[in-house]
N, C-alpha and C. Protein backbone atom coordinates (compact mmCIF):
# COMPACT_ATOMS: atom_id res chain seq x y z
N UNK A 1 89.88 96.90 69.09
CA UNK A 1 89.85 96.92 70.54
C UNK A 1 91.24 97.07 71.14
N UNK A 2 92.04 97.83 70.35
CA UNK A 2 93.21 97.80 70.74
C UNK A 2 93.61 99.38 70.70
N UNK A 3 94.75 99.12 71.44
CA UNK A 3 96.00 101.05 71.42
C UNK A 3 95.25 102.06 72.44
N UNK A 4 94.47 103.04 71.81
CA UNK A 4 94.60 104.24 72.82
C UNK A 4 93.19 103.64 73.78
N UNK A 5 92.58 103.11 73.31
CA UNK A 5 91.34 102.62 74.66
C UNK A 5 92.08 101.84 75.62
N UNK A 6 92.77 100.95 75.21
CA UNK A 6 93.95 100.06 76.26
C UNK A 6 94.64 101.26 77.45
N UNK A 7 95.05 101.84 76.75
CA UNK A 7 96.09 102.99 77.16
C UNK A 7 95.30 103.76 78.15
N UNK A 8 93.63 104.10 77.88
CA UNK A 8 93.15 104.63 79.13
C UNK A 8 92.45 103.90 80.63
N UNK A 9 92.23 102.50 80.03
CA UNK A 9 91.91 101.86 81.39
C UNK A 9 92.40 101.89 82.33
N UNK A 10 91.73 102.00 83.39
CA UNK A 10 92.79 101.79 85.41
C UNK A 10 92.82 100.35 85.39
N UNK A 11 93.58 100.39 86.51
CA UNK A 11 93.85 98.58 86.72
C UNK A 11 92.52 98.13 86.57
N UNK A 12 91.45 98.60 87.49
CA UNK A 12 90.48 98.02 88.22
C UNK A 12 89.43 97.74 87.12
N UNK A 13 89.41 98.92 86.38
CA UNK A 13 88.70 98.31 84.82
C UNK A 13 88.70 97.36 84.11
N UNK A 14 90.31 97.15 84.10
CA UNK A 14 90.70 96.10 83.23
C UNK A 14 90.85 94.89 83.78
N UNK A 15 91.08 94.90 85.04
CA UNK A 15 90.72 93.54 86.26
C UNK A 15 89.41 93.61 86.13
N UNK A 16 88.23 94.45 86.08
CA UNK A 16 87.03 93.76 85.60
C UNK A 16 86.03 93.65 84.58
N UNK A 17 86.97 93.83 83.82
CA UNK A 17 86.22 93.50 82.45
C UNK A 17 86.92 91.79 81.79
N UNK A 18 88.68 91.67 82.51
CA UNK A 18 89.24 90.80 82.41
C UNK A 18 88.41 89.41 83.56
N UNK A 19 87.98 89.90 84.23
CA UNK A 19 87.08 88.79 84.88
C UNK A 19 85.72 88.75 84.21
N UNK A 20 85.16 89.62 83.66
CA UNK A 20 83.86 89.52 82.78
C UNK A 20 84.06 88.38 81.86
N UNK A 21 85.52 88.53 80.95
CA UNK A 21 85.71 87.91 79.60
C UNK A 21 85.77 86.44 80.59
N UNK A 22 86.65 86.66 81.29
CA UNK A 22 86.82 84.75 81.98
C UNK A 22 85.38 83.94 82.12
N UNK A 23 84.32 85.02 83.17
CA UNK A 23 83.19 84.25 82.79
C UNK A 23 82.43 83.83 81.81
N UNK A 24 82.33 84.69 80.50
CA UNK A 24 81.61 84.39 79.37
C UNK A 24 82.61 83.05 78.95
N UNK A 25 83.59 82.91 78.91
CA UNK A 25 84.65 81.50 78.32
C UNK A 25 84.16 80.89 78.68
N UNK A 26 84.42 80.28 80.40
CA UNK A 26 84.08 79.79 81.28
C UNK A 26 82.45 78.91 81.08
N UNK A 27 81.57 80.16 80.65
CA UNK A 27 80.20 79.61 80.97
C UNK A 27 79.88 78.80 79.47
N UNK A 28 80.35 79.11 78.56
CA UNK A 28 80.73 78.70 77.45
C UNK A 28 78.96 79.11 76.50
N UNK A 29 78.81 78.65 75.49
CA UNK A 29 77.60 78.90 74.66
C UNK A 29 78.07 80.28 73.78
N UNK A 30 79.51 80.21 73.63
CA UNK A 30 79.50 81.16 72.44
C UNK A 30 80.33 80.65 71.55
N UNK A 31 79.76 81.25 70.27
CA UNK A 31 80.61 80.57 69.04
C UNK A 31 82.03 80.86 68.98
N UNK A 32 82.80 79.96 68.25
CA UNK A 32 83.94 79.79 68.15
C UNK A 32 84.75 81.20 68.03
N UNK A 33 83.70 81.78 66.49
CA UNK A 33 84.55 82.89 66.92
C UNK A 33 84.51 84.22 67.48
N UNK A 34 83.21 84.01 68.95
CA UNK A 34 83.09 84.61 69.66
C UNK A 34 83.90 84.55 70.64
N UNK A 35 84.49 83.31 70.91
CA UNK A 35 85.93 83.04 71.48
C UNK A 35 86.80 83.32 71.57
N UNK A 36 87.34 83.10 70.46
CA UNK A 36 88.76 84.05 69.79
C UNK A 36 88.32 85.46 70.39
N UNK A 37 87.09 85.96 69.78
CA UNK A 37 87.39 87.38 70.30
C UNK A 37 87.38 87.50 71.35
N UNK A 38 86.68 87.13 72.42
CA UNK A 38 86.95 87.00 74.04
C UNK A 38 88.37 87.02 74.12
N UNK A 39 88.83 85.64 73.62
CA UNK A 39 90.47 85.11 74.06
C UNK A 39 91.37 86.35 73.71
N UNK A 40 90.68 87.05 72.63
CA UNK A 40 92.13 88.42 72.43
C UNK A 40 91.69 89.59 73.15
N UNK A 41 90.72 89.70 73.65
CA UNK A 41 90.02 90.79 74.26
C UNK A 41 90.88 90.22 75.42
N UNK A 42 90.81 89.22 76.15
CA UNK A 42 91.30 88.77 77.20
C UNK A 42 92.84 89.15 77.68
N UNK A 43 93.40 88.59 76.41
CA UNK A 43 94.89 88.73 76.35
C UNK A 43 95.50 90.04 76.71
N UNK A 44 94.46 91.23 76.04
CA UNK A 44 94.85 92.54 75.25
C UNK A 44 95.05 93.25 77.08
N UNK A 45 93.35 92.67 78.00
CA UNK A 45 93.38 93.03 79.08
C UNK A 45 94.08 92.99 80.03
N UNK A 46 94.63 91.31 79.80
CA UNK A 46 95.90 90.78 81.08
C UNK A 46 97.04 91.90 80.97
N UNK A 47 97.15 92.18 79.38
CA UNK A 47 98.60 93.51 79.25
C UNK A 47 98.33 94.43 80.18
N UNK A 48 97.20 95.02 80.02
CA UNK A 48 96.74 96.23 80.95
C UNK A 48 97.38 96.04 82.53
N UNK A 49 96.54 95.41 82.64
CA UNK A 49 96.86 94.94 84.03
C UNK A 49 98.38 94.36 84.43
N UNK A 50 99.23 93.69 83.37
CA UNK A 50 100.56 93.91 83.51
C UNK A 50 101.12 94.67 84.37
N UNK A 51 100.51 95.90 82.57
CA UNK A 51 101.76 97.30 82.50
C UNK A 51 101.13 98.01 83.95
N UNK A 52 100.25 98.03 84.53
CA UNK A 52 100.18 98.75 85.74
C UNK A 52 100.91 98.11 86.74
N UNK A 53 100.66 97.00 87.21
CA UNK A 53 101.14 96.22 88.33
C UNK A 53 102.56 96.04 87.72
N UNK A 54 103.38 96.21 86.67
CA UNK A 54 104.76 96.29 86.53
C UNK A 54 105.23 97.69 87.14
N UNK A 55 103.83 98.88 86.68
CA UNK A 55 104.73 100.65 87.23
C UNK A 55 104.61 100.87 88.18
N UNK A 56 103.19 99.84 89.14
CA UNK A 56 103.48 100.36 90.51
C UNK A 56 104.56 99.41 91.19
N UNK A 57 105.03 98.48 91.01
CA UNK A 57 106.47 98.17 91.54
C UNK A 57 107.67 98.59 91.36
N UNK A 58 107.58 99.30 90.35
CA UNK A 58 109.16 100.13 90.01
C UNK A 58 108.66 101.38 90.61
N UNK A 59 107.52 101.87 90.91
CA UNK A 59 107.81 103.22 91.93
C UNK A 59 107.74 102.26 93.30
N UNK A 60 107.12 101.22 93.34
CA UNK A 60 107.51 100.94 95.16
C UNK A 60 108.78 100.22 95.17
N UNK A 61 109.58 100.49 94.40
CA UNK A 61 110.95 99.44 94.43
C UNK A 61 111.70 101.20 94.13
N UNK A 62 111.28 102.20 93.53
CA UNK A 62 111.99 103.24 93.49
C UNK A 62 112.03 103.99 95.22
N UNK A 63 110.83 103.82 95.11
CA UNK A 63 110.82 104.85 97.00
C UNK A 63 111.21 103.93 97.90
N UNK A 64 111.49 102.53 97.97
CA UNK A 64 111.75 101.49 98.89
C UNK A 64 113.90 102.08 98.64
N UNK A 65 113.48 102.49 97.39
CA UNK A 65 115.85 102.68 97.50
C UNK A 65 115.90 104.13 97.79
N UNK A 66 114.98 104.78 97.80
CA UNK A 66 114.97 106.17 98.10
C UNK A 66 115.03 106.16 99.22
N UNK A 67 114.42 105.57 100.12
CA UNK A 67 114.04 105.83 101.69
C UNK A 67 115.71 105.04 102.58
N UNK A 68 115.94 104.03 101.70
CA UNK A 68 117.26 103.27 102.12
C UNK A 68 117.90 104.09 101.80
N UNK A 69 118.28 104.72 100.61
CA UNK A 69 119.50 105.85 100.37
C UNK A 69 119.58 106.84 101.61
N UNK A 70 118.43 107.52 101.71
CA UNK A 70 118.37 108.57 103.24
C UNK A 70 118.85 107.81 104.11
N UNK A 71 118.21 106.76 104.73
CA UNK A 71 118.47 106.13 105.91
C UNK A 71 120.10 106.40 106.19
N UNK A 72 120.62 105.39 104.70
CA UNK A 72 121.72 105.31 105.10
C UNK A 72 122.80 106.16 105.29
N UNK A 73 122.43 107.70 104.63
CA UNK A 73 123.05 108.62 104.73
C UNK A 73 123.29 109.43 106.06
N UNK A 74 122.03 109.13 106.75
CA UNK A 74 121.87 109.71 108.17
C UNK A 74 122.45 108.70 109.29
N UNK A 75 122.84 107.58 109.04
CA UNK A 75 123.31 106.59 110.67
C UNK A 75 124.49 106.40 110.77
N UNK A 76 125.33 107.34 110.21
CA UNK A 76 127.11 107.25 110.89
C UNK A 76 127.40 106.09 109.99
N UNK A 77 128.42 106.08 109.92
CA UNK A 77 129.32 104.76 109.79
C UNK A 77 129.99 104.36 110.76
């Protein structure tokens, strides 16, 4: 359950399949090591959802210095 299937989820997939796994924990009645696999299925998902919400802040932290770079190029000193 790992590498290139990770690699194609959208956030929103992996935000809800990562809330799927929370409820099955949560509601509990699965074996131990139906757990574990939840718990790494879980883990594997939170990455997902990381690595997106880490790239869309380095492009809104990239166009947030882009738009300041212009600004500041255009208001005189």
């Amino acid at each position: 359950m790992t590498g290139k299937v990770e690699e194609s989820l959208g956030y929103e997939q992996a935000r809800d399949e990562l809330i799927e796994v929370v409820r099955r924990l949560e509601a509990g009645g699965t074996t131990l090591e139906e757990s574990l696999a939840l718990w790494e299925r879980g883990e594997e998902l939170a990455k997902v959802c990381r690595r997106w919400l880490d790239g869309a802040r380095a492009r809104l932290d990239a166009a947030l210095a882009e738009e300041e770079s212009a600004q500041g190029g255009e208001g005189g000193e």
